[in-house]
N, C-alpha and C. Protein backbone atom coordinates (compact mmCIF):
# COMPACT_ATOMS: atom_id res chain seq x y z
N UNK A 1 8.04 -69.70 91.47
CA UNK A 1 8.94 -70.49 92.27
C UNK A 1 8.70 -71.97 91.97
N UNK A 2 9.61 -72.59 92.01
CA UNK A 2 9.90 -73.98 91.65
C UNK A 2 9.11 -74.99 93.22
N UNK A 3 8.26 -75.90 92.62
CA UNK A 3 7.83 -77.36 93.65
C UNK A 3 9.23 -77.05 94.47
N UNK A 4 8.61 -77.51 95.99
CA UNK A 4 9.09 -78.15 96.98
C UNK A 4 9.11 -79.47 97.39
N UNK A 5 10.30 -80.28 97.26
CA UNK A 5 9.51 -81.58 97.46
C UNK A 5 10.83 -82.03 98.57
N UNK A 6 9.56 -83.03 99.61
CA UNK A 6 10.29 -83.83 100.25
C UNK A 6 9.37 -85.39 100.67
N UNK A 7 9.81 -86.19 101.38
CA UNK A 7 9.25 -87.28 102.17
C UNK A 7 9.28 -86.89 103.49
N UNK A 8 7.78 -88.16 103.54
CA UNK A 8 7.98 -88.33 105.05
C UNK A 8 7.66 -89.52 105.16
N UNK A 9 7.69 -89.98 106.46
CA UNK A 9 7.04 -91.81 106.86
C UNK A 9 6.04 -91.84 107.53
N UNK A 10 5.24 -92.63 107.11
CA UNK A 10 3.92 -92.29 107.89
C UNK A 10 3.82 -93.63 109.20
N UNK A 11 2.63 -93.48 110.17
CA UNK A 11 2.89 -94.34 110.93
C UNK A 11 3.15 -95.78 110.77
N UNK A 12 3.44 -96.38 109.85
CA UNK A 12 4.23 -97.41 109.61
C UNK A 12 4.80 -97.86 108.82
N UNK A 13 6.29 -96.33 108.87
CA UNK A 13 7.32 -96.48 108.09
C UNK A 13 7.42 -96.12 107.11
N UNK A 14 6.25 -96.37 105.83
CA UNK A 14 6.26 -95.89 104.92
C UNK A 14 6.32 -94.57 104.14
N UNK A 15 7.20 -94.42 103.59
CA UNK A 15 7.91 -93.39 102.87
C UNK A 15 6.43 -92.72 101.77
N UNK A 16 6.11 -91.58 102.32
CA UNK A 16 5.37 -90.75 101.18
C UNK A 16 6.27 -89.32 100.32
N UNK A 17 5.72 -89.04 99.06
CA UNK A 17 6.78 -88.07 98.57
C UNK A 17 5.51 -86.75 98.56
N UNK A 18 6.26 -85.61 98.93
CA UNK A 18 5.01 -84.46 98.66
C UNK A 18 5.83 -83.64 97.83
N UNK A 19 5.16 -82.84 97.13
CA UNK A 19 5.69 -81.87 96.48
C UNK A 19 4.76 -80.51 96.58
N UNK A 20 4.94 -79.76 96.85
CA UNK A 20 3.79 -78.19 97.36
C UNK A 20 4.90 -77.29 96.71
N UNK A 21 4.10 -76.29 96.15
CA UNK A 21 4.38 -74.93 96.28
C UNK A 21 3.27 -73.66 97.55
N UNK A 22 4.47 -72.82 97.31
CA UNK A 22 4.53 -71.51 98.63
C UNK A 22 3.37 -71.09 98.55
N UNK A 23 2.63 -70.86 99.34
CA UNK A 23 1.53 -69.69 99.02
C UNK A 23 1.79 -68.71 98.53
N UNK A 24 1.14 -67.91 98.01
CA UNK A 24 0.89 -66.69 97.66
C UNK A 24 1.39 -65.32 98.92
N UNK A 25 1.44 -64.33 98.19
CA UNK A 25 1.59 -63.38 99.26
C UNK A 25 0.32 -62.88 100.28
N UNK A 26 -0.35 -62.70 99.80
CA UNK A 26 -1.79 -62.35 100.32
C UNK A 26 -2.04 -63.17 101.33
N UNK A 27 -2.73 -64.36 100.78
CA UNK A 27 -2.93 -65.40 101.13
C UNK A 27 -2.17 -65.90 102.28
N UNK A 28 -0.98 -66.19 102.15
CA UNK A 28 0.49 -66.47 103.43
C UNK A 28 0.24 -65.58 104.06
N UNK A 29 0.27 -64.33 103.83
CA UNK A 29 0.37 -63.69 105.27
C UNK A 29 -0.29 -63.61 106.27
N UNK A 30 -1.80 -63.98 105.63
CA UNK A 30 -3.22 -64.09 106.46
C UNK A 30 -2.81 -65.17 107.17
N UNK A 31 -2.07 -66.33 106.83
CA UNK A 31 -2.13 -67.27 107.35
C UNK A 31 -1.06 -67.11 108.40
N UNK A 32 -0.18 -66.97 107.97
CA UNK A 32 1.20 -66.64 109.00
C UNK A 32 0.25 -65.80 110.02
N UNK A 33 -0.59 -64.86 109.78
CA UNK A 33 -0.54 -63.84 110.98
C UNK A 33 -1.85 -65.16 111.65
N UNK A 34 -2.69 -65.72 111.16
CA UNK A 34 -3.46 -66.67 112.03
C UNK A 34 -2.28 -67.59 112.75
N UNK A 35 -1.16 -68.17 112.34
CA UNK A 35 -0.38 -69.05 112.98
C UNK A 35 0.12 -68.66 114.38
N UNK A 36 0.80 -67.43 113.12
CA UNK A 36 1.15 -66.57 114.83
C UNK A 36 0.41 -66.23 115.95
N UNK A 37 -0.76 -65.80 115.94
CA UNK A 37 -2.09 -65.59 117.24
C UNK A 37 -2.37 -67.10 117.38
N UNK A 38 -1.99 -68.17 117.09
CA UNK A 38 -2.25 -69.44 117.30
C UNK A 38 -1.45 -69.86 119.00
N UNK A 39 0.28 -69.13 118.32
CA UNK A 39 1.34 -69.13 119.13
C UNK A 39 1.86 -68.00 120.03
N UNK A 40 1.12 -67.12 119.65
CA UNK A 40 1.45 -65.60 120.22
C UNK A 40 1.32 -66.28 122.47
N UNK A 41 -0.16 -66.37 122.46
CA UNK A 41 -0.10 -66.33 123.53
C UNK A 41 0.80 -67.05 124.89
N UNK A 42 0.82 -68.50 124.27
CA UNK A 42 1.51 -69.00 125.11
C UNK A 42 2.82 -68.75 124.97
N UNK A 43 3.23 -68.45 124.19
CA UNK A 43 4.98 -67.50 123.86
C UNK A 43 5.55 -66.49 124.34
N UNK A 44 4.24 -65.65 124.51
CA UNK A 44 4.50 -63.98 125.00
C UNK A 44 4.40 -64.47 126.37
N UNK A 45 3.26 -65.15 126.86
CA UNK A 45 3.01 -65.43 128.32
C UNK A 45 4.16 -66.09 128.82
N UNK A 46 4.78 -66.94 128.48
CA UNK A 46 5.78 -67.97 128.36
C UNK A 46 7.35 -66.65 128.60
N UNK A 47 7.56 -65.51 127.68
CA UNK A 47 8.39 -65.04 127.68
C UNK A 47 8.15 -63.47 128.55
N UNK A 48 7.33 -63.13 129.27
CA UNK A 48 7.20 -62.11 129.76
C UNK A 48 7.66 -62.35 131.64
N UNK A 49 6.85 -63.49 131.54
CA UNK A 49 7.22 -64.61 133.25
C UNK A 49 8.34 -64.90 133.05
N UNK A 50 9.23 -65.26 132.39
CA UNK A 50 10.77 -65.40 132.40
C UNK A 50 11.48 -63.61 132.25
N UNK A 51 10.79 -63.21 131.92
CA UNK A 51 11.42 -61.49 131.84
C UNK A 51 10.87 -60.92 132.94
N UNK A 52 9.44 -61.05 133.49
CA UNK A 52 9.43 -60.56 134.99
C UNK A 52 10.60 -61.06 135.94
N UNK A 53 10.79 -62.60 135.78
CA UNK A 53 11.80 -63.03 137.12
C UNK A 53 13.46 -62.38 136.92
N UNK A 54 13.45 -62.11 135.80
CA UNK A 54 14.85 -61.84 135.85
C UNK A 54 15.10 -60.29 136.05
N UNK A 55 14.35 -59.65 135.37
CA UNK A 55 14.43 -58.10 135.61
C UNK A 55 13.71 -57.44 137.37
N UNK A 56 12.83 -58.21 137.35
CA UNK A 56 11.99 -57.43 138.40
C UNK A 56 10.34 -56.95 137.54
N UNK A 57 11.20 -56.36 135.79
CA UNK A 57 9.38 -55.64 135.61
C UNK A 57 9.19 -56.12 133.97
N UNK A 58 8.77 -55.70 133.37
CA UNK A 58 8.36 -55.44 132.28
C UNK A 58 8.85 -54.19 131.44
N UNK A 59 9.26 -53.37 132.63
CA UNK A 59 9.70 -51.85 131.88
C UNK A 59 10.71 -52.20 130.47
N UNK A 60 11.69 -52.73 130.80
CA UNK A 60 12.60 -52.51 129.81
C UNK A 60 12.75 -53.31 128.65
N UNK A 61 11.41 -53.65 128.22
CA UNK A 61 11.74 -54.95 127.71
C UNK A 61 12.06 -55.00 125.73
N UNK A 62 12.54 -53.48 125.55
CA UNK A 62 12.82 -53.51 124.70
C UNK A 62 14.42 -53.52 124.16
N UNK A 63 14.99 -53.31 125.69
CA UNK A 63 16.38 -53.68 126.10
C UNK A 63 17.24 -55.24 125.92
N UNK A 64 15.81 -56.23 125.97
CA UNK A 64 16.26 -57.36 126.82
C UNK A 64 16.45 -57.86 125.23
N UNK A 65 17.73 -58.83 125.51
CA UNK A 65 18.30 -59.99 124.96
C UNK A 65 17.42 -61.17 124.91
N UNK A 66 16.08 -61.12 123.41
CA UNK A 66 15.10 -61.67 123.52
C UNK A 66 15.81 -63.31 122.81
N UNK A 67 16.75 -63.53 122.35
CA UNK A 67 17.27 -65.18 122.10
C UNK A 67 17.90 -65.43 123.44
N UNK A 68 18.63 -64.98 124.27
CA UNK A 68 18.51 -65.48 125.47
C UNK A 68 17.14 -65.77 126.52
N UNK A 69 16.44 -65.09 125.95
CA UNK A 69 15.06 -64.76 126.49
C UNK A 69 14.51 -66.41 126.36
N UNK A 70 14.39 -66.57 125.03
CA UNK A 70 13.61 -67.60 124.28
C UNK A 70 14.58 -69.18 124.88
N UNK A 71 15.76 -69.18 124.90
CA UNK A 71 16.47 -70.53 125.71
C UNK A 71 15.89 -70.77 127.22
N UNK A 72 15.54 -69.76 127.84
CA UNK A 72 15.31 -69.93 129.31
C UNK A 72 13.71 -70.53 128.70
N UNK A 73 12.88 -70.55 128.07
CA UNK A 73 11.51 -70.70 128.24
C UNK A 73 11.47 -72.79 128.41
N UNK A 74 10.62 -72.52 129.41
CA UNK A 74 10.60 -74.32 129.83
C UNK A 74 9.36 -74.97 129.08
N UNK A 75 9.56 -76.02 128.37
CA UNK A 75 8.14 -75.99 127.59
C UNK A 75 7.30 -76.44 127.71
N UNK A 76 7.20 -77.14 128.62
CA UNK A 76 6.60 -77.56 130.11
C UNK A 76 5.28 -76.24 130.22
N UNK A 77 5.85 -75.64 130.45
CA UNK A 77 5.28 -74.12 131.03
C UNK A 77 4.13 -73.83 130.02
N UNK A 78 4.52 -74.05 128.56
CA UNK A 78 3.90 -73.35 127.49
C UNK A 78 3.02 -74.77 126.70
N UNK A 79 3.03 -75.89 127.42
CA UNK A 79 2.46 -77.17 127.20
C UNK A 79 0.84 -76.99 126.72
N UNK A 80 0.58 -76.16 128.11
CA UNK A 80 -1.02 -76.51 128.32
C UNK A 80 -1.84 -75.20 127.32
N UNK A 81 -1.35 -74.47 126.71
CA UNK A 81 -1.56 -73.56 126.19
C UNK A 81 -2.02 -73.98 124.68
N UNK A 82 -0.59 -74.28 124.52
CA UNK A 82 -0.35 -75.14 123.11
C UNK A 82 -1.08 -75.94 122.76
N UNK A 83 -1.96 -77.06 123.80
CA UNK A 83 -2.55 -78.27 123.79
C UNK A 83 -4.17 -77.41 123.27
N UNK A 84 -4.49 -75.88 124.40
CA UNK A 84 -5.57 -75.38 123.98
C UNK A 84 -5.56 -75.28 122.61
N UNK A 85 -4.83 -74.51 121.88
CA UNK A 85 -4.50 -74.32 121.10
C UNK A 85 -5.06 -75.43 119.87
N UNK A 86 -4.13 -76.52 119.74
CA UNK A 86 -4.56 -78.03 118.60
C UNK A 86 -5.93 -78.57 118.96
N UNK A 87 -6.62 -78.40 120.23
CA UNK A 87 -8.03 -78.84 120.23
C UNK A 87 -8.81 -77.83 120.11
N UNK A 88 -8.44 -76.33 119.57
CA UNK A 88 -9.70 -75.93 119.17
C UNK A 88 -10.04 -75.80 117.48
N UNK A 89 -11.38 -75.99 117.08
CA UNK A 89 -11.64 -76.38 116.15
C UNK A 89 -11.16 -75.85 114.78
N UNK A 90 -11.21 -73.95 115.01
CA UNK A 90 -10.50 -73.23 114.63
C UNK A 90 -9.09 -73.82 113.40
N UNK A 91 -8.60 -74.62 114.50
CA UNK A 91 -7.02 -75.00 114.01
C UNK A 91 -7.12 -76.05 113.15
N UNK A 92 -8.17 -77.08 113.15
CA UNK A 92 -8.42 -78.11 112.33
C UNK A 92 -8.99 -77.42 111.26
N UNK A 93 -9.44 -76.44 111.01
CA UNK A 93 -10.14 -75.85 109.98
C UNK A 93 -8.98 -75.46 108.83
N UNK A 94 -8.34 -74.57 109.83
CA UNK A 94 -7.12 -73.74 109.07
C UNK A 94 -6.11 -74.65 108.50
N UNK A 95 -5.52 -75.80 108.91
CA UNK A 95 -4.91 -76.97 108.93
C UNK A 95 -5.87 -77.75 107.36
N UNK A 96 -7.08 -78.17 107.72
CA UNK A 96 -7.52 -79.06 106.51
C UNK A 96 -7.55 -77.50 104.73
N UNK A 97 -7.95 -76.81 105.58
CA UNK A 97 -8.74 -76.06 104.05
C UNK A 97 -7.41 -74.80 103.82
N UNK A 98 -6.66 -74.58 104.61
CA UNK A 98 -6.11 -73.63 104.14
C UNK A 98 -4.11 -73.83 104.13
N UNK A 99 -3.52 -74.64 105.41
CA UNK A 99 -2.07 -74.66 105.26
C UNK A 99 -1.65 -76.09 104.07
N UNK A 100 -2.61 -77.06 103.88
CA UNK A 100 -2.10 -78.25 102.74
C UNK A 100 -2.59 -77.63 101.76
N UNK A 101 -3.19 -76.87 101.23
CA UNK A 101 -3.81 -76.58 100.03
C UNK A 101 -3.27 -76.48 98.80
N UNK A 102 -2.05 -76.49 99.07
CA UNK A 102 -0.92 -77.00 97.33
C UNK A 102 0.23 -77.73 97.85
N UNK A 103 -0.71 -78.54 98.57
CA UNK A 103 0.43 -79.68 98.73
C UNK A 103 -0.35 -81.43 98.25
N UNK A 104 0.67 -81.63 97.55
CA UNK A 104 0.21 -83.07 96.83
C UNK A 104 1.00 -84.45 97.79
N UNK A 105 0.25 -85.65 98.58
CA UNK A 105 1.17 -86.51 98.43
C UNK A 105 1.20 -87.39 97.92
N UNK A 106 2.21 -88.11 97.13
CA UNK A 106 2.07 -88.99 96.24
C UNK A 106 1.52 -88.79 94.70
N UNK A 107 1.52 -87.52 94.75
CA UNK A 107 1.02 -87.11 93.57
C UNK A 107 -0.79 -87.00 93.45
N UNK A 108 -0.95 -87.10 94.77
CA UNK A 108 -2.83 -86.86 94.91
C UNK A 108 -2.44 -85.03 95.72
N UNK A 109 -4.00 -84.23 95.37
CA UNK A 109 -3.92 -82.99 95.70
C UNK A 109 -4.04 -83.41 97.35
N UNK A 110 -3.84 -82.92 98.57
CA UNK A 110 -4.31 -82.81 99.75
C UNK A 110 -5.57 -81.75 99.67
N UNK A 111 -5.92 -81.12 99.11
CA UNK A 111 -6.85 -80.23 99.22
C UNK A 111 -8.29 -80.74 99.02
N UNK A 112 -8.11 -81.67 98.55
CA UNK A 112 -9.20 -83.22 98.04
C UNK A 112 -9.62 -83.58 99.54
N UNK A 113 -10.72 -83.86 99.95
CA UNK A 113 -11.03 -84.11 100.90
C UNK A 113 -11.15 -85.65 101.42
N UNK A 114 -11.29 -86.40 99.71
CA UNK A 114 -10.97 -88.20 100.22
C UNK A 114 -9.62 -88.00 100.26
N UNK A 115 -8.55 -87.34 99.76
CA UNK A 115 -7.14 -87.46 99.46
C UNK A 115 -6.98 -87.03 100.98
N UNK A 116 -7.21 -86.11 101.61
CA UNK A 116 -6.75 -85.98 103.10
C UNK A 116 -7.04 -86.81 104.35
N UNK A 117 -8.47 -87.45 104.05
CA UNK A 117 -8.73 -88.28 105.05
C UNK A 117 -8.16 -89.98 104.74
N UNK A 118 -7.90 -90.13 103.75
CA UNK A 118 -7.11 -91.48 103.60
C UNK A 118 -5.74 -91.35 103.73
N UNK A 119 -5.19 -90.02 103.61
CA UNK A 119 -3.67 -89.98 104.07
C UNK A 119 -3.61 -89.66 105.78
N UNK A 120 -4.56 -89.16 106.64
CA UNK A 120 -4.09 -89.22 107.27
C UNK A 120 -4.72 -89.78 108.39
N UNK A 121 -5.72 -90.70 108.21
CA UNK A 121 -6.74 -91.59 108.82
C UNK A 121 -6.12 -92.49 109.62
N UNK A 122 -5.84 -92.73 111.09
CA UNK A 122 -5.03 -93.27 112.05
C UNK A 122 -3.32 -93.04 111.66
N UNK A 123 -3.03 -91.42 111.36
CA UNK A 123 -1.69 -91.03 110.58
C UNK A 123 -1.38 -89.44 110.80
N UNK A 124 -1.51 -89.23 112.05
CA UNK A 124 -1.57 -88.27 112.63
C UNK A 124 -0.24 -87.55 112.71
N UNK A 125 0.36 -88.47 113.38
CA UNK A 125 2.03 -88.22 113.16
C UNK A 125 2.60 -87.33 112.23
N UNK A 126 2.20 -88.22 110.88
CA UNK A 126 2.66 -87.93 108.96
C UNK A 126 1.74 -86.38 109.31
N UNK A 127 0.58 -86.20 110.32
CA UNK A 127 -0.23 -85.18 109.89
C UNK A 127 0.48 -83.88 110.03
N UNK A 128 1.23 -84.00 111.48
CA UNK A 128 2.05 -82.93 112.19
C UNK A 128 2.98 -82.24 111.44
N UNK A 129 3.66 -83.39 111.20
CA UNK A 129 4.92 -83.20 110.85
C UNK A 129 4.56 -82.44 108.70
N UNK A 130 4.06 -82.72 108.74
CA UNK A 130 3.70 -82.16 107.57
C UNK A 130 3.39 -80.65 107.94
N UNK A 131 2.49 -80.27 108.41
CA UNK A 131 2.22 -78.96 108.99
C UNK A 131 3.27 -78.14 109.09
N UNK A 132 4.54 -78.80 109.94
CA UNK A 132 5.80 -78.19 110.55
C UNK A 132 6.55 -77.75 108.94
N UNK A 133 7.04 -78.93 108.19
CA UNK A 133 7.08 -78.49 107.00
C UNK A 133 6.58 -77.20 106.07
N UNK A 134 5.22 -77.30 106.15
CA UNK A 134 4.95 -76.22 105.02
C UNK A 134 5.33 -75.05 105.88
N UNK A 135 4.87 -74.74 107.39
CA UNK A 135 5.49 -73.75 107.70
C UNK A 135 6.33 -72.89 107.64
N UNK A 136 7.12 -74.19 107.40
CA UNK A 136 8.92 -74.07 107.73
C UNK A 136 9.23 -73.33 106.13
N UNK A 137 8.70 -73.99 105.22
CA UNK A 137 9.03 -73.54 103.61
C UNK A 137 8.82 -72.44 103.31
N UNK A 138 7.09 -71.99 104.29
CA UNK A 138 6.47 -70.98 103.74
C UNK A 138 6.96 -69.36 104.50
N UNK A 139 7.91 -70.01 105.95
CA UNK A 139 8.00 -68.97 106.87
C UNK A 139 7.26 -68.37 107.44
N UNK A 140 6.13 -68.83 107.96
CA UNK A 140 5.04 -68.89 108.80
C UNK A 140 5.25 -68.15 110.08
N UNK A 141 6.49 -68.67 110.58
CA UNK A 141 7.19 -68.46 111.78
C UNK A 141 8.43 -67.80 111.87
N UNK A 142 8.14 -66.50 111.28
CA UNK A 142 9.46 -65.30 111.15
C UNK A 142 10.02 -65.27 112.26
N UNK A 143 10.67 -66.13 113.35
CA UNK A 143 11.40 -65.70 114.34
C UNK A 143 13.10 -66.04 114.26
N UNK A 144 13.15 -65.40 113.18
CA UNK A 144 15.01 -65.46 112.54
C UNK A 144 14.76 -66.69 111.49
N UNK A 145 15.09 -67.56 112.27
CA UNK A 145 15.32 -69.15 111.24
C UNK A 145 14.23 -70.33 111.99
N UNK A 146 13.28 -70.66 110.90
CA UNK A 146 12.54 -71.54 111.66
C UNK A 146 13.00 -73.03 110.98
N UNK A 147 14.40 -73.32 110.87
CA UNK A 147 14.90 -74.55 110.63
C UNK A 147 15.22 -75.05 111.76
């Protein structure tokens, strides 16, 4: 498969170019399935409390109209979960050594460990949003369309 490339701006403005290719199959899926238990809980928890109030139970819930399901979720609700989630260390691990790992910006590897901490050293922002990206390329987040 052919480089992926896009920009982003980092916290002040400035335009960086990345170019990554997909993971591997192996490899991606381990990761997708770590992403997903990243997000599983506060999602399921998030979508079972909106399916208790409306049904009454849990019984039928292979019945239920789970994209209507997913609009009612307040994200509010699924905030504090999520927040567990980015502060445990776990996620900084998986994040530095394993989701940038063929991604270049500017034409430096990210997998480089001065190359990651000078790109994203008070650049947290550029950090996120990068993350969301490879996801998004790699399909991390099989829930129909993660555009």
């Amino acid at each position: 498969m052919s480089a992926i490339k896009f920009s982003l701006d980092d916290s002040n403005g400035e335009s960086h170019n990345y170019t990554m290719t997909l993971h591997l199959g192996g490899e991606g899926s381990l990761l997708a399935m770590q992403i997903m238990g990243f997000v599983a809980e506060p999602a399921i928890g998030a979508m079972l409390g909106l399916f208790d109030r409306a049904t009454g139970s849990v019984t039928d819930l292979l019945s239920l109209d789970v994209s209507a399901l997913l609009d009612g979720i307040d994200a509010a609700s699924v905030g504090p979960a999520i927040a567990g989630v980015l502060a445990d260390p776990k996620t900084h691990r998986i994040v530095k050594r394993d989701l940038v790992k063929y991604v270049h910006r500017d034409g430096k590897p990210l997998s480089n460990d001065t190359n990651f901490d000078q790109a994203f050293q008070g650049n947290y922002a550029e950090l996120f949003k990068l993350c969301w990206e490879v996801a998004k390329s790699n399909r991390f987040l099989p829930l129909g369309s993660t555009s």
